[in-house]
PDB file of N, CA and C in Angstrom:
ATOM      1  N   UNK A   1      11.215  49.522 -12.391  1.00  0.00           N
ATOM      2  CA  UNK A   1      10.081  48.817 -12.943  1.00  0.00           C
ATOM      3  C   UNK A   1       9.256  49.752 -13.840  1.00  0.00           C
ATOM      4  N   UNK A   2       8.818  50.940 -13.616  1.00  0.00           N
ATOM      5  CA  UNK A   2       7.842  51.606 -14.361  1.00  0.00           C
ATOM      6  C   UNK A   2       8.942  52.101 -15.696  1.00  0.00           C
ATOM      7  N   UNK A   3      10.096  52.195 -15.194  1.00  0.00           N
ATOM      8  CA  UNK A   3      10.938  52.856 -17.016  1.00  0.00           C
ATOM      9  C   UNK A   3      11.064  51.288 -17.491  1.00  0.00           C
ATOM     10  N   UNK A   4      10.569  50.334 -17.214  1.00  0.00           N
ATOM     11  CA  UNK A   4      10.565  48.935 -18.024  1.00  0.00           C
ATOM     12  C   UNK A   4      11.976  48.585 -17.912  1.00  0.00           C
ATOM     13  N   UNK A   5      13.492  48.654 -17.233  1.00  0.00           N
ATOM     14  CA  UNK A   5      14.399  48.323 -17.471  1.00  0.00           C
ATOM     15  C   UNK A   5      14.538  47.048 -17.025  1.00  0.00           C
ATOM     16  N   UNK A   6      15.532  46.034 -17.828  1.00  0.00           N
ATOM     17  CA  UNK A   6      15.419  44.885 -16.672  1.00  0.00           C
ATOM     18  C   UNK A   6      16.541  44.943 -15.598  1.00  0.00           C
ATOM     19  N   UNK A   7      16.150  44.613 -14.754  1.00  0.00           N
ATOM     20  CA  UNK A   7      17.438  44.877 -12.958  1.00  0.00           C
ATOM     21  C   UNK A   7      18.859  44.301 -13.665  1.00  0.00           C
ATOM     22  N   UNK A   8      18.433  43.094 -14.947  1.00  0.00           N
ATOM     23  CA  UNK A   8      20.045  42.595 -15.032  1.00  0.00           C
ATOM     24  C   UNK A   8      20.970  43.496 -15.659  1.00  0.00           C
ATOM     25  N   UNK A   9      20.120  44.511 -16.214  1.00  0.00           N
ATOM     26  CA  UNK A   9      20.476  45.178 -17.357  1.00  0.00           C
ATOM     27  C   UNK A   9      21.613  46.460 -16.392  1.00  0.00           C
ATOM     28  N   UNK A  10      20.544  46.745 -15.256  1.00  0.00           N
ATOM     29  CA  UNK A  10      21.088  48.260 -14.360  1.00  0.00           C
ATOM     30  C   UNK A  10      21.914  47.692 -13.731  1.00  0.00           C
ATOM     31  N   UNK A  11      21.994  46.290 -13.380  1.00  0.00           N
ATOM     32  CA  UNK A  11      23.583  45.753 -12.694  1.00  0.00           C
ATOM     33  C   UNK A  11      24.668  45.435 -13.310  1.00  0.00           C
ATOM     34  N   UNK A  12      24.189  45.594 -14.596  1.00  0.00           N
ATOM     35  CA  UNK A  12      25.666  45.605 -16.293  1.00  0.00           C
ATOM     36  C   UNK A  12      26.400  46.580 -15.837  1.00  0.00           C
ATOM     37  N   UNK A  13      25.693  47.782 -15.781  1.00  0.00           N
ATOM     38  CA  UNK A  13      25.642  48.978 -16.139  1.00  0.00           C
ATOM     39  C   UNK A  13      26.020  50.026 -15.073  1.00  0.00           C
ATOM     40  N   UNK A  14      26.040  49.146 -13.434  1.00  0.00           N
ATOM     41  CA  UNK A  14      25.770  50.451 -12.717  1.00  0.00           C
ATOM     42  C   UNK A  14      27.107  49.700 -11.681  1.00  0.00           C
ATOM     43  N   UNK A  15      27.234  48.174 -12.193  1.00  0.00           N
ATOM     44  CA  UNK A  15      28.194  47.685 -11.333  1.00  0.00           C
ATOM     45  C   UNK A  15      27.366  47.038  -9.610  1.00  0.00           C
ATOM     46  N   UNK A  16      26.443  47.167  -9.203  1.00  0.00           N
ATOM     47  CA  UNK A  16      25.374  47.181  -8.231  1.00  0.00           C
ATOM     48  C   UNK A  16      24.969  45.805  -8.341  1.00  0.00           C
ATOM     49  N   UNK A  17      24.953  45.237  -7.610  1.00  0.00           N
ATOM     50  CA  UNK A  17      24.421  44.057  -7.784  1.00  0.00           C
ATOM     51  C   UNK A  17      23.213  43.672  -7.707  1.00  0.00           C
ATOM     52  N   UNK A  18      22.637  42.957  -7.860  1.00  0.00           N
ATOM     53  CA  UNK A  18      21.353  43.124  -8.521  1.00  0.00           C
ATOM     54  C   UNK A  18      20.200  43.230  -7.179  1.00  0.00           C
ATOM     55  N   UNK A  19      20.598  42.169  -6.319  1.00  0.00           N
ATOM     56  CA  UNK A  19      20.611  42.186  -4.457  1.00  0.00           C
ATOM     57  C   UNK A  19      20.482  43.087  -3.871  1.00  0.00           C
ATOM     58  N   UNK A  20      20.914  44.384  -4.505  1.00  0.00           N
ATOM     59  CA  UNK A  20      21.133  44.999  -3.392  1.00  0.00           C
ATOM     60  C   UNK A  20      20.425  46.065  -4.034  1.00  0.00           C
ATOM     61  N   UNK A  21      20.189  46.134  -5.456  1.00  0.00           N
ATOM     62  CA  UNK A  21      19.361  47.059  -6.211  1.00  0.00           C
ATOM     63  C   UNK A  21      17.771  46.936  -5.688  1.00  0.00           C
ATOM     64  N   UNK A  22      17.194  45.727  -5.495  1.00  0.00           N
ATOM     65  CA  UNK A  22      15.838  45.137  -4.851  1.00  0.00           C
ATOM     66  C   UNK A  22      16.042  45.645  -3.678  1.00  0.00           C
ATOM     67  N   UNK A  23      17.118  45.643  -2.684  1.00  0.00           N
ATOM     68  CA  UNK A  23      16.959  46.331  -1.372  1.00  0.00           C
ATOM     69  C   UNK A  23      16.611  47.467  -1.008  1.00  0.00           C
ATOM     70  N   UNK A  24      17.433  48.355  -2.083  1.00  0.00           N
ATOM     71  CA  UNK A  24      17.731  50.029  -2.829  1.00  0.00           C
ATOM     72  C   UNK A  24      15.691  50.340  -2.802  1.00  0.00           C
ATOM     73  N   UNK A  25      15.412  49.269  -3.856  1.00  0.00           N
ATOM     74  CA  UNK A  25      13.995  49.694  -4.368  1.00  0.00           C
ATOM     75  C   UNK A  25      12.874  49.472  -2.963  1.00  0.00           C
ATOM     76  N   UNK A  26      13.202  48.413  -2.483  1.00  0.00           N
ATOM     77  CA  UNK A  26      11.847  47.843  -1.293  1.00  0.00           C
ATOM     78  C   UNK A  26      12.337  48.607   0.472  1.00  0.00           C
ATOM     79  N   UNK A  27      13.586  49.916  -0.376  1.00  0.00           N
ATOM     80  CA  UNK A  27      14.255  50.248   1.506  1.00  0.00           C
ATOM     81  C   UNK A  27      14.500  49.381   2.519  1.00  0.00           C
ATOM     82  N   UNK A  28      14.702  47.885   2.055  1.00  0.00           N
ATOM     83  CA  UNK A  28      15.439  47.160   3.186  1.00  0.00           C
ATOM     84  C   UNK A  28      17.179  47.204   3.505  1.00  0.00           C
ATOM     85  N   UNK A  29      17.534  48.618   4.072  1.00  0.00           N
ATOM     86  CA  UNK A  29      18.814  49.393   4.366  1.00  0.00           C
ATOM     87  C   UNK A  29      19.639  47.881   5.207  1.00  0.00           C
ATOM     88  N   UNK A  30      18.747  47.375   5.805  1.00  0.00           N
ATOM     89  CA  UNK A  30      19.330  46.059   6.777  1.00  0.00           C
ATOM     90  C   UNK A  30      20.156  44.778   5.873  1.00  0.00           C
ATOM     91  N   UNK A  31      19.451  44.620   4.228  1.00  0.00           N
ATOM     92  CA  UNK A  31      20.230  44.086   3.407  1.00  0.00           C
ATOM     93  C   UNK A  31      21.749  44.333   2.663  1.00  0.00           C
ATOM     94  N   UNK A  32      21.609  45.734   3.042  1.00  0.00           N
ATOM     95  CA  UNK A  32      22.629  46.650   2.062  1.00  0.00           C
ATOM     96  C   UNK A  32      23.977  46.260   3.284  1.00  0.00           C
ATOM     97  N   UNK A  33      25.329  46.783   2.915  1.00  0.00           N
ATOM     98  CA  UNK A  33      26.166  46.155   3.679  1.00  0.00           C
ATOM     99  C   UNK A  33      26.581  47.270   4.473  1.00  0.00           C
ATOM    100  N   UNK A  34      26.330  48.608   4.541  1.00  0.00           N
ATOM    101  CA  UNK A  34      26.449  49.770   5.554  1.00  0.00           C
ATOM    102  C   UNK A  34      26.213  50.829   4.919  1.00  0.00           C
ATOM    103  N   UNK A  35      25.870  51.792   5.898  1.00  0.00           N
ATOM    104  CA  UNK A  35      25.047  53.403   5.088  1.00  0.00           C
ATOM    105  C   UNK A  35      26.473  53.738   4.348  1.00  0.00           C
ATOM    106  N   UNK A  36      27.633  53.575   4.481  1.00  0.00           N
ATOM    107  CA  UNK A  36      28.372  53.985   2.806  1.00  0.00           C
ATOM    108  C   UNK A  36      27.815  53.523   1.740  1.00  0.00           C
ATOM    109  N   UNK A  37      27.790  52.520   2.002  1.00  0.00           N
ATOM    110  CA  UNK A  37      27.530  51.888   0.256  1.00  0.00           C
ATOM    111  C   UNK A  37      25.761  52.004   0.088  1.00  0.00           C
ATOM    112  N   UNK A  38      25.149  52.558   1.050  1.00  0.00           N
ATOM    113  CA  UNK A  38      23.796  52.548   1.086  1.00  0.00           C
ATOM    114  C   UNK A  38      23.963  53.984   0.243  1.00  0.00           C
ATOM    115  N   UNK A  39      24.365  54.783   0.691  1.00  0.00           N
ATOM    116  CA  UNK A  39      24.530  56.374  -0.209  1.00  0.00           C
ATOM    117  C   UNK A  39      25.387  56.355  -1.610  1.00  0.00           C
ATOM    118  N   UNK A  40      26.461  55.206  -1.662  1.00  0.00           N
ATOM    119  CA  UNK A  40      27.366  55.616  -3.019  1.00  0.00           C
ATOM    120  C   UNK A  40      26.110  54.749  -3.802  1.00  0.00           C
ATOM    121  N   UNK A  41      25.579  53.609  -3.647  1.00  0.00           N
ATOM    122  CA  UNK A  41      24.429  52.966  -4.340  1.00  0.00           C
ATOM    123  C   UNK A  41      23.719  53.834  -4.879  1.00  0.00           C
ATOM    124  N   UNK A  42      22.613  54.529  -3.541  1.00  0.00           N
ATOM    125  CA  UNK A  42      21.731  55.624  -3.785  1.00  0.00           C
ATOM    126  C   UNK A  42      22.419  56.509  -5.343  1.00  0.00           C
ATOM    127  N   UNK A  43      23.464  56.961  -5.001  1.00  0.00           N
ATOM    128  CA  UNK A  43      23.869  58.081  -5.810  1.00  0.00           C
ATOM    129  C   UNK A  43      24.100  57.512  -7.381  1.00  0.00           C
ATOM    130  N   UNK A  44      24.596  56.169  -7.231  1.00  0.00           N
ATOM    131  CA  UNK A  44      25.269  55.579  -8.867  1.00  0.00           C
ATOM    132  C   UNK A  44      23.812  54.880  -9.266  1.00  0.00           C
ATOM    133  N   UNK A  45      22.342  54.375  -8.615  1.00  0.00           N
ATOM    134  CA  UNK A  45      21.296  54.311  -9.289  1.00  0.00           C
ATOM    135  C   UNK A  45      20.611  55.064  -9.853  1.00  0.00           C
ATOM    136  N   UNK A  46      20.011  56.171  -8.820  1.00  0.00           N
ATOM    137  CA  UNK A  46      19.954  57.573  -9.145  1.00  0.00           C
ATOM    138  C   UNK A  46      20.314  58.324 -10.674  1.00  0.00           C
ATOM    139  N   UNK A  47      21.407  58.437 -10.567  1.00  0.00           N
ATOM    140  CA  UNK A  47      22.155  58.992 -11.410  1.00  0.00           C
ATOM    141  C   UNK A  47      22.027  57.768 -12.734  1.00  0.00           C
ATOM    142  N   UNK A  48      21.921  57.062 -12.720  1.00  0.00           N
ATOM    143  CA  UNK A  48      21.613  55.996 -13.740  1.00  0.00           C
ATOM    144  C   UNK A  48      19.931  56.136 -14.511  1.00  0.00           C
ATOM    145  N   UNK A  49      19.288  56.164 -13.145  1.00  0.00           N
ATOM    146  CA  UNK A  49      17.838  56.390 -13.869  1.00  0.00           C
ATOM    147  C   UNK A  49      17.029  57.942 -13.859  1.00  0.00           C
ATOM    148  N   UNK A  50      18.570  58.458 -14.112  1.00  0.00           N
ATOM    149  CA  UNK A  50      18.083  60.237 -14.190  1.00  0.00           C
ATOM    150  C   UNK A  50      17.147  61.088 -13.444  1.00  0.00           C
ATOM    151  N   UNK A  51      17.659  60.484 -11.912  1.00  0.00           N
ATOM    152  CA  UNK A  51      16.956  60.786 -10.522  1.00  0.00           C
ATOM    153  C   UNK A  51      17.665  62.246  -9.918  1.00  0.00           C
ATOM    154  N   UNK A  52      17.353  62.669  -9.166  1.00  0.00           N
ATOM    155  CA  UNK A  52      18.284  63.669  -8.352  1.00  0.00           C
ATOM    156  C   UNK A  52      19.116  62.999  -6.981  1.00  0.00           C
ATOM    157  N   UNK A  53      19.919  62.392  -7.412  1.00  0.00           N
ATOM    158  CA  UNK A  53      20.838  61.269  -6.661  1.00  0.00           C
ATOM    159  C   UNK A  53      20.736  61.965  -5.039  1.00  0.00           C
ATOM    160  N   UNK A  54      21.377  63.754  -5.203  1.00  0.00           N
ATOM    161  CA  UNK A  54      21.743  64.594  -4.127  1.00  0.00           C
ATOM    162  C   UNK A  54      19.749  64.288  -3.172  1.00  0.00           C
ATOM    163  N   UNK A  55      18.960  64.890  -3.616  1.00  0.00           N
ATOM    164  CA  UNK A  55      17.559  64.480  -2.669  1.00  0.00           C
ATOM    165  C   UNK A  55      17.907  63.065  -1.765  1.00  0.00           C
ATOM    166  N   UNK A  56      17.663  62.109  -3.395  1.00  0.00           N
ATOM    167  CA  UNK A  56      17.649  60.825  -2.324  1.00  0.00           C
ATOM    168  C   UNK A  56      18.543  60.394  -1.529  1.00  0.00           C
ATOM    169  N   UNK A  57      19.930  61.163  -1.949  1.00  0.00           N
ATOM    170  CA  UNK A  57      20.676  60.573  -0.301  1.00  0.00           C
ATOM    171  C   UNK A  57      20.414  61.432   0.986  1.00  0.00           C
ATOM    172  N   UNK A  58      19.343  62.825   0.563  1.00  0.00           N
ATOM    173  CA  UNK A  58      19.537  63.295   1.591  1.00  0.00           C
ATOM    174  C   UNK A  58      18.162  62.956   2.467  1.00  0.00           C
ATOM    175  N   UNK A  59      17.377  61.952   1.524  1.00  0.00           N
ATOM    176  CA  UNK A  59      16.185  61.706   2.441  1.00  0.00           C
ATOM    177  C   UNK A  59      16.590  60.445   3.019  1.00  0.00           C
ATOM    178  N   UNK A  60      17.189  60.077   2.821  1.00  0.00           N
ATOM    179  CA  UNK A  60      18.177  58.796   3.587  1.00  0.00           C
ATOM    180  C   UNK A  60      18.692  59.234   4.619  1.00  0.00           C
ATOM    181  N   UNK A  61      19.460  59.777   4.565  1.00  0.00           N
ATOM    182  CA  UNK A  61      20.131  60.460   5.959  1.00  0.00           C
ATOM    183  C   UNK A  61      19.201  61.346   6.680  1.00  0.00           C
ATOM    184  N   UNK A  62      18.139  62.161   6.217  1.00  0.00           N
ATOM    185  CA  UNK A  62      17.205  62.499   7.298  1.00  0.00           C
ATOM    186  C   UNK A  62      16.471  61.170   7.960  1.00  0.00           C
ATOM    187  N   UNK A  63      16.203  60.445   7.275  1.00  0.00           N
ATOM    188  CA  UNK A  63      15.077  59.384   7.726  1.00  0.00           C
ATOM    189  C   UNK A  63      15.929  58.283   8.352  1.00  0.00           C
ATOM    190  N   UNK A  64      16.935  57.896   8.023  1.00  0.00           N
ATOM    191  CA  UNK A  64      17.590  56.321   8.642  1.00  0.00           C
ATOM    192  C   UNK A  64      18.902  56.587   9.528  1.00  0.00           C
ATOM    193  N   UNK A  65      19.281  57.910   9.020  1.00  0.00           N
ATOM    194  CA  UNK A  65      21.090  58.014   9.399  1.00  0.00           C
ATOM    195  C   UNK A  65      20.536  58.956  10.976  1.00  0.00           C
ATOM    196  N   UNK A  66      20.076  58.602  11.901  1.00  0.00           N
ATOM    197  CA  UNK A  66      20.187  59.237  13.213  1.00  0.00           C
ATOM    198  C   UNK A  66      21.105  59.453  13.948  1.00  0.00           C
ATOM    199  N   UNK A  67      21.868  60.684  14.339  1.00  0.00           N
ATOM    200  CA  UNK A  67      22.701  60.215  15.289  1.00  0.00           C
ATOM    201  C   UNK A  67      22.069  60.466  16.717  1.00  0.00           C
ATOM    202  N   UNK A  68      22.758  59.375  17.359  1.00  0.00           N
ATOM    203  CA  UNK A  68      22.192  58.678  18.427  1.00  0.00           C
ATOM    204  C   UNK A  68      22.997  59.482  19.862  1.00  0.00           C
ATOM    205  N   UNK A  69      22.530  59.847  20.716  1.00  0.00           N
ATOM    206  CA  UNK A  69      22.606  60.714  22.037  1.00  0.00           C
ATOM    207  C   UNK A  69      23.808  60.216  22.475  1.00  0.00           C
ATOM    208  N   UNK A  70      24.535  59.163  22.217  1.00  0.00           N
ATOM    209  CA  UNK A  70      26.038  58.222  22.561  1.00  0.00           C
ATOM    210  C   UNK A  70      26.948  59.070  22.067  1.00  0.00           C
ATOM    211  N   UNK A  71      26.398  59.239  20.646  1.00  0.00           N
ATOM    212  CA  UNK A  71      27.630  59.357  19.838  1.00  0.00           C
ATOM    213  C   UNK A  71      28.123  60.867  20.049  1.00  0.00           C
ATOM    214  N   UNK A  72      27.103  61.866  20.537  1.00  0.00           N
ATOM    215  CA  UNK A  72      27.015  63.441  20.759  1.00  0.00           C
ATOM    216  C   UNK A  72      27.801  62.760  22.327  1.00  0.00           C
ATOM    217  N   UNK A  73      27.653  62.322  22.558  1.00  0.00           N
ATOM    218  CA  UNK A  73      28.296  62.630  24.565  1.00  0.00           C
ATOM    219  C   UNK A  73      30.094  62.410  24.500  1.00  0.00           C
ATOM    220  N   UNK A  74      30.439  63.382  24.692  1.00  0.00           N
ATOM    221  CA  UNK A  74      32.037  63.763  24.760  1.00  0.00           C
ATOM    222  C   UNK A  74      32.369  61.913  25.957  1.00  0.00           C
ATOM    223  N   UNK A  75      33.339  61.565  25.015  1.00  0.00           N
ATOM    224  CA  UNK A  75      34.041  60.495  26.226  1.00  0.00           C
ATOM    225  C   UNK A  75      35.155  61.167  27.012  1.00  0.00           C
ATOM    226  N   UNK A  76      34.676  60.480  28.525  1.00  0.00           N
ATOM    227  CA  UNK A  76      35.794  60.779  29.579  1.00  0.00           C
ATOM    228  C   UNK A  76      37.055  61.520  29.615  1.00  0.00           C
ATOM    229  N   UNK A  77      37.802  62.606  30.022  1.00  0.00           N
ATOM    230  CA  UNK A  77      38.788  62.617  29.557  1.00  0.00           C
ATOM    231  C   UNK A  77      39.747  61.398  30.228  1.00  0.00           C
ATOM    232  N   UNK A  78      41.055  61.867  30.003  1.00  0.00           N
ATOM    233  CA  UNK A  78      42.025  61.056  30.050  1.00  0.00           C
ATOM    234  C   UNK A  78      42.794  61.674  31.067  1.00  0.00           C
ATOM    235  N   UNK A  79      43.141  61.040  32.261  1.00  0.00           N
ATOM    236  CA  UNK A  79      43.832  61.653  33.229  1.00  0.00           C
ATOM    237  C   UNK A  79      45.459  61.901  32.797  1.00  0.00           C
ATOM    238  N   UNK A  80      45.700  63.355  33.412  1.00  0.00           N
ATOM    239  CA  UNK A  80      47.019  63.449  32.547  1.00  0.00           C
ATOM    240  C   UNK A  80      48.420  62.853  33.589  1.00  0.00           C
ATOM    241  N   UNK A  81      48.023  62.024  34.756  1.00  0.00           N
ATOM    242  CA  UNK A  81      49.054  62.160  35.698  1.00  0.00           C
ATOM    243  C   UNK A  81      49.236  60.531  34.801  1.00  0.00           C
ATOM    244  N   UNK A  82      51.273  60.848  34.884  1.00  0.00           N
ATOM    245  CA  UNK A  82      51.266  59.494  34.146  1.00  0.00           C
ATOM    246  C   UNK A  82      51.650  58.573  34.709  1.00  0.00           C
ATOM    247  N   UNK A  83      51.377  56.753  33.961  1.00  0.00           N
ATOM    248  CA  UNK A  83      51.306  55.615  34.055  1.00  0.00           C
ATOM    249  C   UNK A  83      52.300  55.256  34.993  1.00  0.00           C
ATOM    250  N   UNK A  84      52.451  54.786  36.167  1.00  0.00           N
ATOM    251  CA  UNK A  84      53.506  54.210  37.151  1.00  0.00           C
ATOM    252  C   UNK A  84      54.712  53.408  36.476  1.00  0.00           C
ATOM    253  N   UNK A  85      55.407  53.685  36.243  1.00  0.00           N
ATOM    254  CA  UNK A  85      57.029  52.756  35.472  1.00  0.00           C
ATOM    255  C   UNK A  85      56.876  51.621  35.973  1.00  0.00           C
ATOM    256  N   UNK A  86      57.413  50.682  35.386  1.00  0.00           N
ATOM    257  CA  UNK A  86      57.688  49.360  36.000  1.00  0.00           C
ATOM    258  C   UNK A  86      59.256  49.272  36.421  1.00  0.00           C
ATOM    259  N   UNK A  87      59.320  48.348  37.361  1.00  0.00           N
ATOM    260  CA  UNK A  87      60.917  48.430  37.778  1.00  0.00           C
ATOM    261  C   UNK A  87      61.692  47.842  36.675  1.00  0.00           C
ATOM    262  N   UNK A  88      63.075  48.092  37.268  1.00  0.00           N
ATOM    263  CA  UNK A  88      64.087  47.883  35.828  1.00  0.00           C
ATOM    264  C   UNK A  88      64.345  46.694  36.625  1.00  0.00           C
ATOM    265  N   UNK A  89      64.062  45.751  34.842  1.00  0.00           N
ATOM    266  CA  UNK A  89      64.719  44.358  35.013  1.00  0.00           C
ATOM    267  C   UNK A  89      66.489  44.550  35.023  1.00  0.00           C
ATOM    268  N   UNK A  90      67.161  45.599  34.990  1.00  0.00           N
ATOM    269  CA  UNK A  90      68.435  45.380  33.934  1.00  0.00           C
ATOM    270  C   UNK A  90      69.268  44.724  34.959  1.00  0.00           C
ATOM    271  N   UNK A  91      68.880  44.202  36.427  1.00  0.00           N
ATOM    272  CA  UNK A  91      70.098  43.735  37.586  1.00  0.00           C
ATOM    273  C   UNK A  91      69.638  42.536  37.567  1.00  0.00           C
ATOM    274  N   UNK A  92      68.640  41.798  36.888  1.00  0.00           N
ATOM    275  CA  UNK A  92      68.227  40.624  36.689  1.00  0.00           C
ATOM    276  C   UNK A  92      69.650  39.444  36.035  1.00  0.00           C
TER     277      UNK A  92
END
């Protein structure tokens, strides 16, 4: 808005749809369709309106991309004694 461009113009241009450029601008991350395309966005607008693409994805990922105490906790191992055979059909 303040470099006067019109949004139809940066979705010619940037491939971005125009939807998701308003999301980009008002930080509604919940519109966008997942933090990939929330960062390749970030980076191909950015880089369009002669931003420092690298900052804003990285204030994205400080501020929205948390990882969550789940994802740090090692899962269970896997017991190594193995699976009981099933009997042989072959006298059937």
């Amino acid at each position: 808005m303040r470099a006067k461009i019109d949004i139809s113009e940066i979705e010619a241009q940037t491939k971005i749809r125009a939807k998701y450029l308003r999301a980009l601008e008002n930080e509604e991350w919940d519109l966008l369709p997942g933090p990939t395309f929330v960062k390749t966005f970030l980076r191909t607008y950015a880089d369009y309106l002669g931003l420092d693409a690298r900052n804003l994805v990285e204030q994205y990922r400080s501020r929205y991309e948390r990882t969550s105490a789940t994802e740090l906790t090692p899962s269970p191992s896997r017991s190594t004694t193995p699976a009981p055979s099933c009997p042989s059909t072959a006298g059937a």
